[in-house]
N, C-alpha and C. Protein backbone atom coordinates (compact mmCIF):
# COMPACT_ATOMS: atom_id res chain seq x y z
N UNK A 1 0.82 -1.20 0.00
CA UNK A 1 0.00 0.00 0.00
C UNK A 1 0.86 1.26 0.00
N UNK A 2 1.96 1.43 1.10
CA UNK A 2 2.99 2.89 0.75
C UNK A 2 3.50 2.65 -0.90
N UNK A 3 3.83 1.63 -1.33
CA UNK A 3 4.10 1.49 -2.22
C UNK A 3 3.73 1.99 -3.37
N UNK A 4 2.16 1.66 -3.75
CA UNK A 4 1.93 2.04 -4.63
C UNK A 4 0.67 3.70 -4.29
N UNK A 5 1.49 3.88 -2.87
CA UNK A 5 0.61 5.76 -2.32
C UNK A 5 1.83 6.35 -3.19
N UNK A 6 3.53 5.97 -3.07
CA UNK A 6 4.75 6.31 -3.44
C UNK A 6 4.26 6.87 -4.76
N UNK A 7 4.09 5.53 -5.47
CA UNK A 7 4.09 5.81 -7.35
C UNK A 7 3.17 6.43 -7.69
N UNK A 8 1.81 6.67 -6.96
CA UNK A 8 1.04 7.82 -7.53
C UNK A 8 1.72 9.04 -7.26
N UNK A 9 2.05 9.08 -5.87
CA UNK A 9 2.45 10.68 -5.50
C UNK A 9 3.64 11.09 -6.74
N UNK A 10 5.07 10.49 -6.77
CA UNK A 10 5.41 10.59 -8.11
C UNK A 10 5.08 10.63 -9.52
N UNK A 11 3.92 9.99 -9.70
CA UNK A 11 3.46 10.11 -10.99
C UNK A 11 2.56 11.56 -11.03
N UNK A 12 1.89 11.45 -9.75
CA UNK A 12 1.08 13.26 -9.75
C UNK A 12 2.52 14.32 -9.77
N UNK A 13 3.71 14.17 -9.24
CA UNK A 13 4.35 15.55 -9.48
C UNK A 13 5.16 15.38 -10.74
N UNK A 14 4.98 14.17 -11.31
CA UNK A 14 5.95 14.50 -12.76
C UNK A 14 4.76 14.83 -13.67
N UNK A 15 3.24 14.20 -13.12
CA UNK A 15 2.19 15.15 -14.13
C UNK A 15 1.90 16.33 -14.43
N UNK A 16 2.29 17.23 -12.79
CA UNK A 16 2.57 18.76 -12.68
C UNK A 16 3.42 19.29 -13.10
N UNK A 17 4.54 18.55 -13.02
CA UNK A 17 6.00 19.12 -13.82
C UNK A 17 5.29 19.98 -15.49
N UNK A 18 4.74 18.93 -15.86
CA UNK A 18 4.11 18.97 -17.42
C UNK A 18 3.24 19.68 -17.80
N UNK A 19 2.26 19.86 -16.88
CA UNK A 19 0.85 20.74 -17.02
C UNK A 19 0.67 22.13 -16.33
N UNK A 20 1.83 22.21 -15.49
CA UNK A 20 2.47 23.90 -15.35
C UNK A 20 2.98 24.55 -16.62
N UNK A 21 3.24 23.69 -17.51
CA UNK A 21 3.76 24.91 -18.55
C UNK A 21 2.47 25.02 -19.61
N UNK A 22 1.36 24.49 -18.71
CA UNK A 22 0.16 25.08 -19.99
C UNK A 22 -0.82 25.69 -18.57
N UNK A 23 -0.29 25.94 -17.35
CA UNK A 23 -0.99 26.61 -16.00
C UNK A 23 -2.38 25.52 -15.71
N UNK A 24 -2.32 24.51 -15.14
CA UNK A 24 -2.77 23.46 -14.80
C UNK A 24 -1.72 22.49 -14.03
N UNK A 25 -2.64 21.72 -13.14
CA UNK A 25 -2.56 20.78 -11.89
C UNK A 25 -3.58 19.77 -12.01
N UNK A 26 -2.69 18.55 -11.08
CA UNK A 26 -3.43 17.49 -10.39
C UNK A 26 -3.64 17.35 -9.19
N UNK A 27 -4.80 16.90 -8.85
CA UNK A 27 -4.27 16.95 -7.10
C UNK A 27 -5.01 15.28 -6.70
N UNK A 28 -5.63 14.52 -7.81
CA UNK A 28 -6.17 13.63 -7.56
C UNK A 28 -6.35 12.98 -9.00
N UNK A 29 -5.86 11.74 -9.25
CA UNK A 29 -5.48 11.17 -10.43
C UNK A 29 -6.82 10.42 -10.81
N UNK A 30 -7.83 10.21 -9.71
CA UNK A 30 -9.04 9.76 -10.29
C UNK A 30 -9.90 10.71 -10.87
N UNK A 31 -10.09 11.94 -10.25
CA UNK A 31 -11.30 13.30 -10.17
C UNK A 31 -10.84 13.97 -11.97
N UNK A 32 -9.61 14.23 -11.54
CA UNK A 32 -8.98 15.54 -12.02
C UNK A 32 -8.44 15.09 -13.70
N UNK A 33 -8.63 13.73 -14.46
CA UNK A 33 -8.98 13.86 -15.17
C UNK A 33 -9.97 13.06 -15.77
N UNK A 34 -11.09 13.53 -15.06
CA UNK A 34 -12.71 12.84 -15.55
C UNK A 34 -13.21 13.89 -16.77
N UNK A 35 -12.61 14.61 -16.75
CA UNK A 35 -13.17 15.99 -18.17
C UNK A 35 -12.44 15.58 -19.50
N UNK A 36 -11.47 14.71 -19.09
CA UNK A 36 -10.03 14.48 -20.42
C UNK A 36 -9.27 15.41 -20.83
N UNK A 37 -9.64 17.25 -20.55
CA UNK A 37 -8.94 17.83 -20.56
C UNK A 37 -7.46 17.91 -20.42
N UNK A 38 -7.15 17.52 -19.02
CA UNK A 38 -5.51 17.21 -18.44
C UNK A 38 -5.09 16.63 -19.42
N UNK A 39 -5.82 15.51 -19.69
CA UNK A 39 -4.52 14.15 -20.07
C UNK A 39 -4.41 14.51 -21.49
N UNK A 40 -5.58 15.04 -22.21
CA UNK A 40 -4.95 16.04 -23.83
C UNK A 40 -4.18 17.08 -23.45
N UNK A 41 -3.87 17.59 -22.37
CA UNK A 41 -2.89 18.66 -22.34
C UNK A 41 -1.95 18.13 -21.72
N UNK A 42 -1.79 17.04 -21.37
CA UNK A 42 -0.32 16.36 -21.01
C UNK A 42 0.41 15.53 -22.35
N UNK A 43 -0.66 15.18 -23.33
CA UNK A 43 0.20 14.45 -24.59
C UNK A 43 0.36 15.64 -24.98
N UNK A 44 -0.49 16.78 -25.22
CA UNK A 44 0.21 18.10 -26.10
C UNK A 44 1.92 17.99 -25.67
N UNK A 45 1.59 18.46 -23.85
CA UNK A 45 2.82 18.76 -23.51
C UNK A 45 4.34 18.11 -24.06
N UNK A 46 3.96 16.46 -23.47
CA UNK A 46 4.98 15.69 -23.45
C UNK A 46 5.59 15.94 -25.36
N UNK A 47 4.65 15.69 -26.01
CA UNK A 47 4.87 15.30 -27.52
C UNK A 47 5.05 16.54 -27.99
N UNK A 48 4.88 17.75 -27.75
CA UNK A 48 5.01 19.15 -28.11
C UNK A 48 4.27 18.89 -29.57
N UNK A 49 2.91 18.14 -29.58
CA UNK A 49 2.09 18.86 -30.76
C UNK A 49 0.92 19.08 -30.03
N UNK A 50 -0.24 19.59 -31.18
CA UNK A 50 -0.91 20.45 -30.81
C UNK A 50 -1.98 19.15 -31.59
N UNK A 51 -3.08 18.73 -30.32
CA UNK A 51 -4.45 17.77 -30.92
C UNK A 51 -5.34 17.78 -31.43
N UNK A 52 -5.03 19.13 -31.56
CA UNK A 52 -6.12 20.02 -32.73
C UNK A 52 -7.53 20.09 -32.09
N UNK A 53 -8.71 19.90 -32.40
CA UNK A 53 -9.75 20.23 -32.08
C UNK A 53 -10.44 18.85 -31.15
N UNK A 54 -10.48 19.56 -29.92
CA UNK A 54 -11.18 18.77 -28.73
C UNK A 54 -12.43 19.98 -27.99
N UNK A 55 -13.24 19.15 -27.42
CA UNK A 55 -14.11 20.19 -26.19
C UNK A 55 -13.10 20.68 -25.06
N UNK A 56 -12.84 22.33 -25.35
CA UNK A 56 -12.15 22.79 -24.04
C UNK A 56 -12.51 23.03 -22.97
N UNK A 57 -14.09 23.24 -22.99
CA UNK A 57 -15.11 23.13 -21.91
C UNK A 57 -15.81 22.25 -22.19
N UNK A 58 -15.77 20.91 -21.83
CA UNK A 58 -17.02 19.94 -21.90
C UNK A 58 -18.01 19.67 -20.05
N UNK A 59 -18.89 19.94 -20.90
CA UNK A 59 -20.20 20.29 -19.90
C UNK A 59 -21.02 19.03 -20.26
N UNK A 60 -21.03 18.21 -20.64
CA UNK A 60 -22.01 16.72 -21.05
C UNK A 60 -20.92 15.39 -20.96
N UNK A 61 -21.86 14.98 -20.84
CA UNK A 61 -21.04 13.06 -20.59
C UNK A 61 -20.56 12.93 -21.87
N UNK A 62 -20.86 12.82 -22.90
CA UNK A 62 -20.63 13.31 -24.44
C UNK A 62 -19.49 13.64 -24.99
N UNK A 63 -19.65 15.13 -24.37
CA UNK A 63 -18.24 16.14 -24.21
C UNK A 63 -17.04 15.78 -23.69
N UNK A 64 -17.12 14.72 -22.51
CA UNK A 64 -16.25 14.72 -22.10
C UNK A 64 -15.77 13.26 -22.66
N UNK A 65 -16.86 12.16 -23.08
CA UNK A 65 -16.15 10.88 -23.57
C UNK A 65 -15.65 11.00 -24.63
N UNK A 66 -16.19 11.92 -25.81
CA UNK A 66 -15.30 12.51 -27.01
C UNK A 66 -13.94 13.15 -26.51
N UNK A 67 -13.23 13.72 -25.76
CA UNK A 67 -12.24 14.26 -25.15
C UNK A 67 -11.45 12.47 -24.96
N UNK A 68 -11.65 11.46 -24.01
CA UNK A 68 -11.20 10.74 -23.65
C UNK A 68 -11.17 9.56 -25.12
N UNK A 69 -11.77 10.11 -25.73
CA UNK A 69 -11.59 9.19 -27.29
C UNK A 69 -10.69 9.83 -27.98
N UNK A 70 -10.47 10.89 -28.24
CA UNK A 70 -9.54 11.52 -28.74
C UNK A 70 -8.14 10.82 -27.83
N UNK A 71 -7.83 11.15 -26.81
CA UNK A 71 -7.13 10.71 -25.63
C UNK A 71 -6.65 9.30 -26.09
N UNK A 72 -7.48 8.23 -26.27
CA UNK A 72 -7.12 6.72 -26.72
C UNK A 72 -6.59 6.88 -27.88
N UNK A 73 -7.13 7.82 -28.16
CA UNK A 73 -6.87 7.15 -29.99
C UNK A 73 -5.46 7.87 -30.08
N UNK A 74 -5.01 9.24 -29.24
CA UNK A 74 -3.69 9.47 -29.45
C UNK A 74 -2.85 8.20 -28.85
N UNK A 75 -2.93 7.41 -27.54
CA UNK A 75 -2.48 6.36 -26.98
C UNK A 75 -1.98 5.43 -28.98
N UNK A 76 -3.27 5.05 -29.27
CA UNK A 76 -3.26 4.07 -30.28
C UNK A 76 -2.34 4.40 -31.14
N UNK A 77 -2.44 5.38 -31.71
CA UNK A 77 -1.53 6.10 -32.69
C UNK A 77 -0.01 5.95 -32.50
N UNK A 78 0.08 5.69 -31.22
CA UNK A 78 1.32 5.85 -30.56
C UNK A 78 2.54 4.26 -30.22
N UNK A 79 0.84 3.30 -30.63
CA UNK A 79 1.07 2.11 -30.37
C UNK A 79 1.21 2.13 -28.79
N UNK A 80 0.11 2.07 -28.23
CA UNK A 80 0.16 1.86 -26.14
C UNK A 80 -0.94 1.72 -26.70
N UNK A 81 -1.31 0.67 -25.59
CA UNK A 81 -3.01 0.43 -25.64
C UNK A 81 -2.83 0.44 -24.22
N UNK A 82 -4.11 1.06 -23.38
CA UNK A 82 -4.79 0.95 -22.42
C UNK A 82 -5.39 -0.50 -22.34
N UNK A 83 -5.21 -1.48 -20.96
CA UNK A 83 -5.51 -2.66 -21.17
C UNK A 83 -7.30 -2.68 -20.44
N UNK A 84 -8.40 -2.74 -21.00
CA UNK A 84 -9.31 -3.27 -20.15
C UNK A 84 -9.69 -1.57 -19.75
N UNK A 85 -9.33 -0.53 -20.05
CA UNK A 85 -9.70 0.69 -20.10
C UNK A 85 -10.43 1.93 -21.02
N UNK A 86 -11.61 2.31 -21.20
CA UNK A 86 -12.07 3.13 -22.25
C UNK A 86 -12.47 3.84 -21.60
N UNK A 87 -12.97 5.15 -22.67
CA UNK A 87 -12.86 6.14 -22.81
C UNK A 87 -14.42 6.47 -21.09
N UNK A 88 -14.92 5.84 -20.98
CA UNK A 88 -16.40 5.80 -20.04
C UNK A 88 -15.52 5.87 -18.66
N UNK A 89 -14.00 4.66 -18.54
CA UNK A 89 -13.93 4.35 -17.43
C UNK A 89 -12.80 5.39 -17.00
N UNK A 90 -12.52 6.43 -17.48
CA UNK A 90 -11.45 7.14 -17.35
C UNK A 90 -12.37 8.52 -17.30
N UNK A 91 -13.01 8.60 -17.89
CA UNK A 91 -14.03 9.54 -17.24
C UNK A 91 -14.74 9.31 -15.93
N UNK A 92 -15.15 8.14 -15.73
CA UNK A 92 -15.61 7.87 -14.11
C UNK A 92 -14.57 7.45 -13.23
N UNK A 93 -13.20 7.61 -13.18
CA UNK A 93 -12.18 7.25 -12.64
C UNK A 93 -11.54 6.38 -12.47
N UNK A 94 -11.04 5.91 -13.34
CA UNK A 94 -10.14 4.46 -13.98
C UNK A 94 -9.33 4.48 -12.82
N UNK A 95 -8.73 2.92 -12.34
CA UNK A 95 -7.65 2.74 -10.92
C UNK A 95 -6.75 3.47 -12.09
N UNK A 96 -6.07 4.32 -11.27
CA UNK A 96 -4.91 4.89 -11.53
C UNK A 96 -3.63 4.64 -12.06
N UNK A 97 -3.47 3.32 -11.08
CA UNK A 97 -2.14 2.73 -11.46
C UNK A 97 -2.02 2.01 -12.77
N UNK A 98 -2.66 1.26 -13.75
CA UNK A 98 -2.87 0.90 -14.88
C UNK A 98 -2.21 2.50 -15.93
N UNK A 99 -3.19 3.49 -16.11
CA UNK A 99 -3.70 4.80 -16.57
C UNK A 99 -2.08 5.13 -15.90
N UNK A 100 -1.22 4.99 -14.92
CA UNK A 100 -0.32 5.52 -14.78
C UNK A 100 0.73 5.09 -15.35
N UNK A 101 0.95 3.65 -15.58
CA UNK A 101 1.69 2.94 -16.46
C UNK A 101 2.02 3.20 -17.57
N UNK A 102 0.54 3.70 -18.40
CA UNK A 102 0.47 4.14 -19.55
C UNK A 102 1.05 5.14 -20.18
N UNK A 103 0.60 6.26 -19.17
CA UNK A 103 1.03 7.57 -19.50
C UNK A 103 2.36 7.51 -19.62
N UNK A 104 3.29 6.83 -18.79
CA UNK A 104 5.04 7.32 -18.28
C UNK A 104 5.41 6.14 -19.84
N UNK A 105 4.49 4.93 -20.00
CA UNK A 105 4.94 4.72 -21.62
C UNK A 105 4.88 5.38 -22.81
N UNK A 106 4.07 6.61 -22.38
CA UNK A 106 4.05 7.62 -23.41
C UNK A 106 4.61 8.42 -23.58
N UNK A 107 5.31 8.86 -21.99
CA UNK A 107 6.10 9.80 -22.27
C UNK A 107 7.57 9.20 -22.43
N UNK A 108 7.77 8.17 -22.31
CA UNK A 108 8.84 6.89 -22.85
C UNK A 108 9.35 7.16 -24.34
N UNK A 109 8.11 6.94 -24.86
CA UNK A 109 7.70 6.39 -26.37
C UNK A 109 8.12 8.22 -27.13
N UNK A 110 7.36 9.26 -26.77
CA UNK A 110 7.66 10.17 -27.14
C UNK A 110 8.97 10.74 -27.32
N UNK A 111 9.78 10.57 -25.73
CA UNK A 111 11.26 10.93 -25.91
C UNK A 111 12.02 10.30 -26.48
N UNK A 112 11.63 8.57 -26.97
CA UNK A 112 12.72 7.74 -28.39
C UNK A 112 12.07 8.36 -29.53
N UNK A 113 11.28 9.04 -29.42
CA UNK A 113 10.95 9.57 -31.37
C UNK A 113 11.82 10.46 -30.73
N UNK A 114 12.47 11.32 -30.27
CA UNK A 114 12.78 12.55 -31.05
C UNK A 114 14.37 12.31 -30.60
């Protein structure tokens, strides 16, 4: 259990590291990205492109599972698949640690492209 309190708390401040340079925070890896907002502004970050057109305010269940589809499908593109995770369960707060795995393979995957 400290164990894996450890790897979130690290994985939340290397997520902040990333989402300060677009003025955004985490403070809870289940809540904070149920909008999909964050986590499209953390592949912007990490990958330094731009995802082009997403809901920047999503106000509907809709809004926000289109955000978290966009979100997969950059994963896919990237070759990472989320195992046993979509776009519904990451909006209602996917366990973390899976969704955390992922991400640090992305930002893995991003720093051998360049």
């Amino acid at each position: 259990a400290a164990r894996k309190r450890m790897q979130i708390q690290t994985f939340t401040t290397w997520t902040n590291l990333h989402l300060a340079k677009v003025g955004m925070d985490v403070q809870d890896l289940k809540t904070d990205f149920g909008d999909g907002i964050r986590l499209l502004k953390l592949v912007e970050v990490i990958s330094e492109e731009s995802l082009g057109k997403y809901n920047k305010k999503p106000i509907s269940k809709f809004m926000k599972l289109e955000n978290h589809n966009i979100f997969l499908g950059q994963l896919k593109a990237r070759s990472i698949r989320l195992v046993n995770i979509g776009a519904e369960d990451l909006m209602m707060g996917a366990p973390s640690e899976p969704l955390t795995e992922q991400l640090m393979e992305l930002n893995l995957r991003v720093i051998q492209q360049d």
